[in-house]
PDB file of N, CA and C in Angstrom:
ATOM      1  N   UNK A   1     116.015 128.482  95.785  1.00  0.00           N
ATOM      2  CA  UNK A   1     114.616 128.163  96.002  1.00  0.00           C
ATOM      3  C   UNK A   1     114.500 126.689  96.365  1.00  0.00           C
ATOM      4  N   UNK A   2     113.757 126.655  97.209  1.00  0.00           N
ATOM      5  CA  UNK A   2     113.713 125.282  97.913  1.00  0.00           C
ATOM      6  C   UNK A   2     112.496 123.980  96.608  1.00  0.00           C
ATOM      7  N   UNK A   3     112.944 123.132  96.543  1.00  0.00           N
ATOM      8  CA  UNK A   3     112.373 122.254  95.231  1.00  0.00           C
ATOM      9  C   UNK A   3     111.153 122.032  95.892  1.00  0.00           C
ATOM     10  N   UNK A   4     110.719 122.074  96.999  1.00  0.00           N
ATOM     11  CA  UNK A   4     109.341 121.676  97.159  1.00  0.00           C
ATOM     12  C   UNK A   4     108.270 123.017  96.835  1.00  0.00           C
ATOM     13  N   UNK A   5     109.428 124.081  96.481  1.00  0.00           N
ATOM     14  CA  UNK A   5     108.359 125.183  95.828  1.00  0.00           C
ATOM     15  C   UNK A   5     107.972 125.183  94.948  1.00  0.00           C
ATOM     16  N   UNK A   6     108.743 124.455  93.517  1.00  0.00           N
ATOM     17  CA  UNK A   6     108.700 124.217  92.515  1.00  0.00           C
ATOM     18  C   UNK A   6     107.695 123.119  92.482  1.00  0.00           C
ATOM     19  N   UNK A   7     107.500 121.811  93.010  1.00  0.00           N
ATOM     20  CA  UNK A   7     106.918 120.465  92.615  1.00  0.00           C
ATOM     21  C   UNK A   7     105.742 120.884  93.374  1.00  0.00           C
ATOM     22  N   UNK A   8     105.737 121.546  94.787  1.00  0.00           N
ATOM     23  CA  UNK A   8     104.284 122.035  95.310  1.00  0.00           C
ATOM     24  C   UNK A   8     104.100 123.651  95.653  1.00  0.00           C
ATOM     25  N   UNK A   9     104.005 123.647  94.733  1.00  0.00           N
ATOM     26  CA  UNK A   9     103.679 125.418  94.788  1.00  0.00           C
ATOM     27  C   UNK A   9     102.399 126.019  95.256  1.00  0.00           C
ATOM     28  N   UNK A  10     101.568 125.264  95.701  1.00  0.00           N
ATOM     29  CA  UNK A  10     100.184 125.342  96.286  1.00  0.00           C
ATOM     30  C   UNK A  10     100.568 125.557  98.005  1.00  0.00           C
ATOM     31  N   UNK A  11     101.454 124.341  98.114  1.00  0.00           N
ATOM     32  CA  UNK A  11     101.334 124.057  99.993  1.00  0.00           C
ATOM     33  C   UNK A  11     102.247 124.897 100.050  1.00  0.00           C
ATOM     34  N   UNK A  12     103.518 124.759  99.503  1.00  0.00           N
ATOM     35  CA  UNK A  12     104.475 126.100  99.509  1.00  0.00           C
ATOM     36  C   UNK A  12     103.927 127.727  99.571  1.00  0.00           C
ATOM     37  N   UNK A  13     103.266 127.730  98.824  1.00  0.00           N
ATOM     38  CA  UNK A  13     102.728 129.344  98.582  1.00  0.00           C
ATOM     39  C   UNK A  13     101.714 129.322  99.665  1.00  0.00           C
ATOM     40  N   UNK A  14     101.019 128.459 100.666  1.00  0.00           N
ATOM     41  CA  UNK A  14     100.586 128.428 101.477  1.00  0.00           C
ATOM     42  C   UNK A  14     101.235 128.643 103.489  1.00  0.00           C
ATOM     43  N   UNK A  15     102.972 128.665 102.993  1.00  0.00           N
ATOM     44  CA  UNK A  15     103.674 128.134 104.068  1.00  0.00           C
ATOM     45  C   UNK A  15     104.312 127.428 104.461  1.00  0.00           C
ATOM     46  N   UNK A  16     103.654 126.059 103.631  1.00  0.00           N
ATOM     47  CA  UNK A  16     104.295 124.655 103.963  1.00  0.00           C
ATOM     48  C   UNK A  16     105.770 124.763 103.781  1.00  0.00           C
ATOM     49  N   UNK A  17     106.775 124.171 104.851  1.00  0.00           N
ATOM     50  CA  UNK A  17     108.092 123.957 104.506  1.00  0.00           C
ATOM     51  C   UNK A  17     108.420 123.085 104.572  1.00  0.00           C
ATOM     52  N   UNK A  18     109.083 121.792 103.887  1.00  0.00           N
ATOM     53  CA  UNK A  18     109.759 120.758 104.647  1.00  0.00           C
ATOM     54  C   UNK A  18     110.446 120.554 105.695  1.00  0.00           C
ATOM     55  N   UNK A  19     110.910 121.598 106.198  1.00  0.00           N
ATOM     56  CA  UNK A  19     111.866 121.688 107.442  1.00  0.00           C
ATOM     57  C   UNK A  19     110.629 121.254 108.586  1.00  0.00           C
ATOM     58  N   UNK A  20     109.424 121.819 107.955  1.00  0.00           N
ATOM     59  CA  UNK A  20     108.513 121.627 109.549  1.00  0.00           C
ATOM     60  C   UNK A  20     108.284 120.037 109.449  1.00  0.00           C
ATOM     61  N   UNK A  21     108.643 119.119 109.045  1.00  0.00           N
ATOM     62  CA  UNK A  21     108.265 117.756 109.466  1.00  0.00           C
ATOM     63  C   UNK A  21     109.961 116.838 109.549  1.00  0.00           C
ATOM     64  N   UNK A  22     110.691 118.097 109.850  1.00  0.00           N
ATOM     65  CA  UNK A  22     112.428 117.145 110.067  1.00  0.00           C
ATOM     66  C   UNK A  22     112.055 116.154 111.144  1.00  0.00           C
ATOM     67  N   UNK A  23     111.204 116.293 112.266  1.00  0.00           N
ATOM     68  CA  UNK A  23     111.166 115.370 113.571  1.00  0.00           C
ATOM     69  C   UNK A  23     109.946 114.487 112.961  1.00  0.00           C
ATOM     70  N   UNK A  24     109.260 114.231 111.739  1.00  0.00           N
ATOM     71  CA  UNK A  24     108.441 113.459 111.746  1.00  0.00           C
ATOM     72  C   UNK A  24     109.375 112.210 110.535  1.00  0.00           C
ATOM     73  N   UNK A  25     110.400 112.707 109.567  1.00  0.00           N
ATOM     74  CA  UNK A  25     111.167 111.997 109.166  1.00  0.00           C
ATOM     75  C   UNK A  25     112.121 111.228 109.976  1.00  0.00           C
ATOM     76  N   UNK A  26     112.625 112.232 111.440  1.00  0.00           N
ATOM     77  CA  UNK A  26     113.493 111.368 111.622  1.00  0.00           C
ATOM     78  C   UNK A  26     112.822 110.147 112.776  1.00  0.00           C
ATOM     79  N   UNK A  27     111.250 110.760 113.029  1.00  0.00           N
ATOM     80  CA  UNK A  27     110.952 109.280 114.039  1.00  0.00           C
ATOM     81  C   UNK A  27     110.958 108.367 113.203  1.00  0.00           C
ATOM     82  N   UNK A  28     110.354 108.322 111.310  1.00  0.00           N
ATOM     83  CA  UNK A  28     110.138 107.292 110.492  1.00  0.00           C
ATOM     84  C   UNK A  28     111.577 106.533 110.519  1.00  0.00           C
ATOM     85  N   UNK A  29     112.453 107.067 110.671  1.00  0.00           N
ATOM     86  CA  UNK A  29     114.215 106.614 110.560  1.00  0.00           C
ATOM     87  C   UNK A  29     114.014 105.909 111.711  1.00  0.00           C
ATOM     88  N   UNK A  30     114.117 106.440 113.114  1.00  0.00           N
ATOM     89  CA  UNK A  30     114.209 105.969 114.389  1.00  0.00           C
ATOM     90  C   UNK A  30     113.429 104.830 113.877  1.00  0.00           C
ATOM     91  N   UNK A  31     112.016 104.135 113.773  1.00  0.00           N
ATOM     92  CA  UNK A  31     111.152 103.289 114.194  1.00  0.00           C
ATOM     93  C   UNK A  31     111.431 102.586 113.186  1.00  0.00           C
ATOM     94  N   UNK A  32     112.431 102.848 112.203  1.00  0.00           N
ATOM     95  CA  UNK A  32     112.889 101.530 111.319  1.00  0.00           C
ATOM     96  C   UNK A  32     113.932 100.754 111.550  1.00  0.00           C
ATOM     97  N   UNK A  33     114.945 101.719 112.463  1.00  0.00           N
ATOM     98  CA  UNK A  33     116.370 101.345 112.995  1.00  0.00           C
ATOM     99  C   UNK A  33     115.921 100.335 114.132  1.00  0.00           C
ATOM    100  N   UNK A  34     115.323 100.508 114.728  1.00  0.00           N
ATOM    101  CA  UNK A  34     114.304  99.921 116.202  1.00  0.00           C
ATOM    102  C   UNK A  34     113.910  98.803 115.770  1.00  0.00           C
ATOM    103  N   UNK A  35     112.843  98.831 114.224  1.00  0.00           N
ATOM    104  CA  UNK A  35     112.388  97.782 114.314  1.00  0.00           C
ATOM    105  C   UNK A  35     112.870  96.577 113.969  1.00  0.00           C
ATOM    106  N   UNK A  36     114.350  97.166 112.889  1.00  0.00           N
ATOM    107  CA  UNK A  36     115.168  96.077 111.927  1.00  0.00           C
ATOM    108  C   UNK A  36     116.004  95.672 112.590  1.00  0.00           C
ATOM    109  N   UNK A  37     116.003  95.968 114.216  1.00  0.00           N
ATOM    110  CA  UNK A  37     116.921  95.671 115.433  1.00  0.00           C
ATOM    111  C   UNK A  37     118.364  95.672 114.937  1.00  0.00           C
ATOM    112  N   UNK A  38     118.639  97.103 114.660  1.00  0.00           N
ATOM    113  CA  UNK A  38     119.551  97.736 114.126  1.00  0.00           C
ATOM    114  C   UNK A  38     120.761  97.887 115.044  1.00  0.00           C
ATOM    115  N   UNK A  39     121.839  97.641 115.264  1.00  0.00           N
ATOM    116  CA  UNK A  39     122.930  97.836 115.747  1.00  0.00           C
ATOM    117  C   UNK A  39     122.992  99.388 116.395  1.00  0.00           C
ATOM    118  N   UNK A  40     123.625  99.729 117.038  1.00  0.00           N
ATOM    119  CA  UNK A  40     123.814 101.165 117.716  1.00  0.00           C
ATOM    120  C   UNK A  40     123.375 102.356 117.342  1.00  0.00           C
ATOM    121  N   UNK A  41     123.767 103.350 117.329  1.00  0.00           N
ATOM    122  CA  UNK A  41     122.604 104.709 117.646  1.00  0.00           C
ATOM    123  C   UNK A  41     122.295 104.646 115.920  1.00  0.00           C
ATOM    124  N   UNK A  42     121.268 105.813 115.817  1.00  0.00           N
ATOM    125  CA  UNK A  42     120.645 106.169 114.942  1.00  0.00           C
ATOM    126  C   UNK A  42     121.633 106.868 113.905  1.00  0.00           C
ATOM    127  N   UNK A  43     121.943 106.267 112.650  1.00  0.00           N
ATOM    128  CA  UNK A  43     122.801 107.364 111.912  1.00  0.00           C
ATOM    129  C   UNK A  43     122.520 107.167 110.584  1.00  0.00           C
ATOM    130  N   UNK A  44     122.083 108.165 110.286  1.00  0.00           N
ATOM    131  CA  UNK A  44     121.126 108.255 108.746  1.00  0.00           C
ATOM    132  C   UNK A  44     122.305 108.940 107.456  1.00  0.00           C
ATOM    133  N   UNK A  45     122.493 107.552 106.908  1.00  0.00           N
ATOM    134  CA  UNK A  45     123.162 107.954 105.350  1.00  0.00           C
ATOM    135  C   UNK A  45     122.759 108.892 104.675  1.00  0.00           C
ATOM    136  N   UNK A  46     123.174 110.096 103.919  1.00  0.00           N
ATOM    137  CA  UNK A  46     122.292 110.807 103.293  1.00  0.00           C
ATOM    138  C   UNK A  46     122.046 110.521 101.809  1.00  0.00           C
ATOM    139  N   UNK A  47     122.665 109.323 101.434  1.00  0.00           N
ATOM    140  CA  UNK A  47     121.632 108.472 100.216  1.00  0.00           C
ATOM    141  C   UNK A  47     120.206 108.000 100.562  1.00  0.00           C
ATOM    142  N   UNK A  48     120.256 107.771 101.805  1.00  0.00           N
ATOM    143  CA  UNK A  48     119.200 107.062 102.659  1.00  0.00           C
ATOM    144  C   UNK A  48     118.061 108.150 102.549  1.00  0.00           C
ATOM    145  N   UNK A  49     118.583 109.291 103.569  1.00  0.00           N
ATOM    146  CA  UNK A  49     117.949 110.766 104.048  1.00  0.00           C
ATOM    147  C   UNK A  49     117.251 111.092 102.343  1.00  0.00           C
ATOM    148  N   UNK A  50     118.718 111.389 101.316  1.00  0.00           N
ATOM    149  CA  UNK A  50     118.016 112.159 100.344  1.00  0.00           C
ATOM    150  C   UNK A  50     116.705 111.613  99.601  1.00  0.00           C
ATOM    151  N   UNK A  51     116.807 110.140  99.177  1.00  0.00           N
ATOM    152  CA  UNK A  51     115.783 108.950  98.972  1.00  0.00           C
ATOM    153  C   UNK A  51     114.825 109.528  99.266  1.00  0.00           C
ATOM    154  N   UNK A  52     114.942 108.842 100.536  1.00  0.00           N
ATOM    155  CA  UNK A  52     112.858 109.191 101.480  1.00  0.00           C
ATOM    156  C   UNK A  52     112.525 110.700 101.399  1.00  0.00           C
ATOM    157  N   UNK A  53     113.350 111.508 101.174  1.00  0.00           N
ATOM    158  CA  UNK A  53     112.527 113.165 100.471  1.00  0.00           C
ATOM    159  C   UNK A  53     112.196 113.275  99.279  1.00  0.00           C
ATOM    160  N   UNK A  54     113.032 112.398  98.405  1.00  0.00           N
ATOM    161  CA  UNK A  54     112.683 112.381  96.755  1.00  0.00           C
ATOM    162  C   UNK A  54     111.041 111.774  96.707  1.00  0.00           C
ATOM    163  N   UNK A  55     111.542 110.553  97.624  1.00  0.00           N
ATOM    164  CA  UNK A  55     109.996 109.722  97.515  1.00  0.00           C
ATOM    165  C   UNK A  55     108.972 110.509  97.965  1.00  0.00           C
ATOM    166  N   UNK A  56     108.965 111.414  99.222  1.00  0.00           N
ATOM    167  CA  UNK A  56     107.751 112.203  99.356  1.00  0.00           C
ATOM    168  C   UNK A  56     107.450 113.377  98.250  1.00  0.00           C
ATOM    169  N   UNK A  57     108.333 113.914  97.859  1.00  0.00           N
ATOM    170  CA  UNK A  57     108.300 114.752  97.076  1.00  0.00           C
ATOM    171  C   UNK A  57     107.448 114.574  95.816  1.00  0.00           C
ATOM    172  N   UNK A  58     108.064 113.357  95.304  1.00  0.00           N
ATOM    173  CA  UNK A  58     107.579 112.451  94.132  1.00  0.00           C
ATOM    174  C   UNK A  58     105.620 112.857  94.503  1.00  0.00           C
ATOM    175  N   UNK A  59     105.355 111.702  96.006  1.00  0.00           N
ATOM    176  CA  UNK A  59     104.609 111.857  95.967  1.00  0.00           C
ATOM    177  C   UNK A  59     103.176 112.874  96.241  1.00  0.00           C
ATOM    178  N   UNK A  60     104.044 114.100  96.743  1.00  0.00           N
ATOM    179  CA  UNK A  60     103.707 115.396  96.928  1.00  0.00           C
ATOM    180  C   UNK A  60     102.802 115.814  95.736  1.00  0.00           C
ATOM    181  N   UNK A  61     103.914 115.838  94.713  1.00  0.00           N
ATOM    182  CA  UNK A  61     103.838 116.984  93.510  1.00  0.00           C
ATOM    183  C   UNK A  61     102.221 116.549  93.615  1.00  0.00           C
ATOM    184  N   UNK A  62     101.599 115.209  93.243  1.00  0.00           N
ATOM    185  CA  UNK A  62     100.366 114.951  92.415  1.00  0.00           C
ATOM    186  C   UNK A  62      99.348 115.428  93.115  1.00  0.00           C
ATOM    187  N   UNK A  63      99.488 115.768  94.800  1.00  0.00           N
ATOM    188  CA  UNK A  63      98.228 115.955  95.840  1.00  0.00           C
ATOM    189  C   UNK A  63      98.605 117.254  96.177  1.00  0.00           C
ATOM    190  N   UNK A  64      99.175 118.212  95.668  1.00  0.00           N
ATOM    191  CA  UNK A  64      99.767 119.664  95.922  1.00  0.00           C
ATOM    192  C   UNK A  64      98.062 120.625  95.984  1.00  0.00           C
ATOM    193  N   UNK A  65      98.447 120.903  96.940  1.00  0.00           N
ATOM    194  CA  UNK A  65      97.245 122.034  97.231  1.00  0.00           C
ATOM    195  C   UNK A  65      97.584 123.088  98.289  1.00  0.00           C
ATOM    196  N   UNK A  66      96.998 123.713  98.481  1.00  0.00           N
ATOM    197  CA  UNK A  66      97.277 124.840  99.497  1.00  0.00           C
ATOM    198  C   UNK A  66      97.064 123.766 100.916  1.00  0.00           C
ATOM    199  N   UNK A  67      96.735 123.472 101.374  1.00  0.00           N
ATOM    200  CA  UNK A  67      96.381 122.535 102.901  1.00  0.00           C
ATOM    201  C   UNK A  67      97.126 121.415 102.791  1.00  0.00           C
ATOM    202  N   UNK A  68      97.603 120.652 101.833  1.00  0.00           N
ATOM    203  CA  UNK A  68      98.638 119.492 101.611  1.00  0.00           C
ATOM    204  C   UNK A  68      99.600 119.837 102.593  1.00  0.00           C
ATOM    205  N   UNK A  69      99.736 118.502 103.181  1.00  0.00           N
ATOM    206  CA  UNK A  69     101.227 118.578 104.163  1.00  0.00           C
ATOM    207  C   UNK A  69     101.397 117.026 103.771  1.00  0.00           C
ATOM    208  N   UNK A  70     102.701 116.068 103.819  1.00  0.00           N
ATOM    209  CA  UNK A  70     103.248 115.042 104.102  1.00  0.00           C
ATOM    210  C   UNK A  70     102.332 114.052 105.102  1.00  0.00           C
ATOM    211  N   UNK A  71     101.722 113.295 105.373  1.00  0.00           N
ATOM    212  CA  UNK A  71     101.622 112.902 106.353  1.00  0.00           C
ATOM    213  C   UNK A  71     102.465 111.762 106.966  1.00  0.00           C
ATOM    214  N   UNK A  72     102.522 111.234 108.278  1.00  0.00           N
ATOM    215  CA  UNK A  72     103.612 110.468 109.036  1.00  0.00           C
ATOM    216  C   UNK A  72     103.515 109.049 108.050  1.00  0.00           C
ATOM    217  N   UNK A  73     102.435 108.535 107.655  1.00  0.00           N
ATOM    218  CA  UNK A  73     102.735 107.579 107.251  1.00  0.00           C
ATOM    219  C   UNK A  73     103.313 107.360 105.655  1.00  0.00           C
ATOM    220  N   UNK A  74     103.278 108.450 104.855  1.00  0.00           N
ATOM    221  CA  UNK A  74     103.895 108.970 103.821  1.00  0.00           C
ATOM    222  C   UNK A  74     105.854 108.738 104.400  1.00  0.00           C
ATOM    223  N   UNK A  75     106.136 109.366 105.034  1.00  0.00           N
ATOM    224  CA  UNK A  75     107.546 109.347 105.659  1.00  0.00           C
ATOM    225  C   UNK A  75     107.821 107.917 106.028  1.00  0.00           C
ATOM    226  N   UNK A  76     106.865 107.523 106.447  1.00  0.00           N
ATOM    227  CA  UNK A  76     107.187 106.184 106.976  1.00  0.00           C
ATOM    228  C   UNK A  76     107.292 105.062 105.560  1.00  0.00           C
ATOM    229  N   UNK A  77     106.436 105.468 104.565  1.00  0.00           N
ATOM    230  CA  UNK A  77     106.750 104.695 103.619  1.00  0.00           C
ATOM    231  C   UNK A  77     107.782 105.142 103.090  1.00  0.00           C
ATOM    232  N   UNK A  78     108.450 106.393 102.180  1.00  0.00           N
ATOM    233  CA  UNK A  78     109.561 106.239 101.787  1.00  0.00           C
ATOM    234  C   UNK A  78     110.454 105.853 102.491  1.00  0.00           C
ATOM    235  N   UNK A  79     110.971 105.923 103.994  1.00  0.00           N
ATOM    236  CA  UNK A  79     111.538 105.387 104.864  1.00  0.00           C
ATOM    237  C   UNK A  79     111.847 103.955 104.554  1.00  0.00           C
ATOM    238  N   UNK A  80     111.167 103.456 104.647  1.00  0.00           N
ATOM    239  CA  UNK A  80     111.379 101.943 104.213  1.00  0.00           C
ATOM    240  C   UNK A  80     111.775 101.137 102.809  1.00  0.00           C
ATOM    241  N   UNK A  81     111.411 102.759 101.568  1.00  0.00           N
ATOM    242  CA  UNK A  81     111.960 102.378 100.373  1.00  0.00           C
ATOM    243  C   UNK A  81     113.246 103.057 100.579  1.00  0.00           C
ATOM    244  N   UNK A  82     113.814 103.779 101.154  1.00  0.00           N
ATOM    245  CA  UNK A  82     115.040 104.320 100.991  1.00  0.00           C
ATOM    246  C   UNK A  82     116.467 103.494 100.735  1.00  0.00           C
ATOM    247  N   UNK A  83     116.461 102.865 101.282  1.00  0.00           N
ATOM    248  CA  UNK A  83     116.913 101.510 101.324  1.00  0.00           C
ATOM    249  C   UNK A  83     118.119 101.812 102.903  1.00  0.00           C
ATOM    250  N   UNK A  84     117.141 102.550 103.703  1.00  0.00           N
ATOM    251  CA  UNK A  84     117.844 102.791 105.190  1.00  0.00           C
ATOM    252  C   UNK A  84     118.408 101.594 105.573  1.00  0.00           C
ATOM    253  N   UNK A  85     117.814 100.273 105.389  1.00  0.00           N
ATOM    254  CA  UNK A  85     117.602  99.378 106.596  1.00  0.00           C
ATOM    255  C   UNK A  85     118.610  98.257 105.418  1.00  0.00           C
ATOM    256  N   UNK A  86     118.527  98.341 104.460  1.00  0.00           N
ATOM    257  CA  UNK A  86     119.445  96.964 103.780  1.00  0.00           C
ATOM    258  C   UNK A  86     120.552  97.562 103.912  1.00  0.00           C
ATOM    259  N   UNK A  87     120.705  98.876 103.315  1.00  0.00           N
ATOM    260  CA  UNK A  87     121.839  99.681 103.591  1.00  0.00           C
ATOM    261  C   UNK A  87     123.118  99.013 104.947  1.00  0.00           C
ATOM    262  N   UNK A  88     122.359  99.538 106.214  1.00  0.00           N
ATOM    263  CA  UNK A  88     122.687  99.239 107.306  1.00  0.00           C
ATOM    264  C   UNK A  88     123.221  97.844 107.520  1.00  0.00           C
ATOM    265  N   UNK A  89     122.380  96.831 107.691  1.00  0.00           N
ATOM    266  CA  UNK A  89     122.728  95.751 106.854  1.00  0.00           C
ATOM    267  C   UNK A  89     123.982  95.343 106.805  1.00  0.00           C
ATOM    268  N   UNK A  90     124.038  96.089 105.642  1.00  0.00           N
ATOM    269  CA  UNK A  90     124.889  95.300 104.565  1.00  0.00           C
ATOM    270  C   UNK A  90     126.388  96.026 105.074  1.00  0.00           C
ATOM    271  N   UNK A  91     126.140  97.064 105.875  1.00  0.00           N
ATOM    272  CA  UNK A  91     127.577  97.705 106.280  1.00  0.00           C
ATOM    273  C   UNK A  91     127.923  97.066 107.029  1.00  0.00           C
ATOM    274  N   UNK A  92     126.930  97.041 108.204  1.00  0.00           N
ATOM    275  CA  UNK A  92     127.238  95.742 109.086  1.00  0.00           C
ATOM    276  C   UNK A  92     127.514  94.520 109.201  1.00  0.00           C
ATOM    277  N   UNK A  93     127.400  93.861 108.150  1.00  0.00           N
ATOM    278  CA  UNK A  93     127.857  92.499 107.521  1.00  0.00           C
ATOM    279  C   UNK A  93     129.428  93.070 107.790  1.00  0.00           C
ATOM    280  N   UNK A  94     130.036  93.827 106.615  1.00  0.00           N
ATOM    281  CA  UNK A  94     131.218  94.199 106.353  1.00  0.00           C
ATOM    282  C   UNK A  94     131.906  94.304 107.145  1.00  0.00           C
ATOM    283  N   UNK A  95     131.524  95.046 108.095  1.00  0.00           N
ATOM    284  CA  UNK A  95     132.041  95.645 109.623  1.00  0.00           C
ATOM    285  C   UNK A  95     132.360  94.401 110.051  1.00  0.00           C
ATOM    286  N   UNK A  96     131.428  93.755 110.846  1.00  0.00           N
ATOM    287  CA  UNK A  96     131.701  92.627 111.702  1.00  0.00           C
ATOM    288  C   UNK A  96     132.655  91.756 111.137  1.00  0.00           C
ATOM    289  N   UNK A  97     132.374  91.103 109.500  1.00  0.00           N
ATOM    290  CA  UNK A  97     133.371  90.539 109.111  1.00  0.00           C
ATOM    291  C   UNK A  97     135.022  91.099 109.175  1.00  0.00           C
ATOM    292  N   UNK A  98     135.570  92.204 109.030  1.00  0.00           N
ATOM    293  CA  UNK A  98     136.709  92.963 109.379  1.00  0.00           C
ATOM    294  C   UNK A  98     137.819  92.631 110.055  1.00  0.00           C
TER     295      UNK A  98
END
């Protein structure tokens, strides 16, 4: 059973899936990699990935209703707490130094 049935059992029992906003998480990824003028293509850690779903999730459970969906700027904020962008960073420090 997918955990967003459990924490939102309203939007869930309504339809809602997380899978339907995979392209709205990964523009929040894209437009952080872009903006932190991130080194080469897009490649999402899945400490990173799992993060920014916990965080929506988190903030799911409390606004759970049948019509509740995520919205873009929800994604876009855990996005930025995920720690995508220090992450990156900090690999890249490593890297280059090498």
């Amino acid at each position: 059973m997918e955990l967003y049935a459990i924490l939102c059992s309203q939007a869930f029992d309504a339809g809602y899936r997380l899978v339907s906003d995979a392209s709205a998480l990964w523009q929040a990824f894209e437009i952080a990699h872009h903006k932190a003028n991130l080194p080469g293509q897009l490649a999402i850690p899945m400490e990173s990935f799992a993060r920014a779903v916990e965080i929506v999730l988190k903030d799911s459970e409390v606004k759970d209703d049948p019509g509740y969906r995520p919205d873009p700027p929800l994604w876009a904020h855990a996005v930025r707490h995920s720690g995508y962008v220090q992450s990156r960073h900090a690999t890249g420090r490593v890297l280059v130094a090498a």
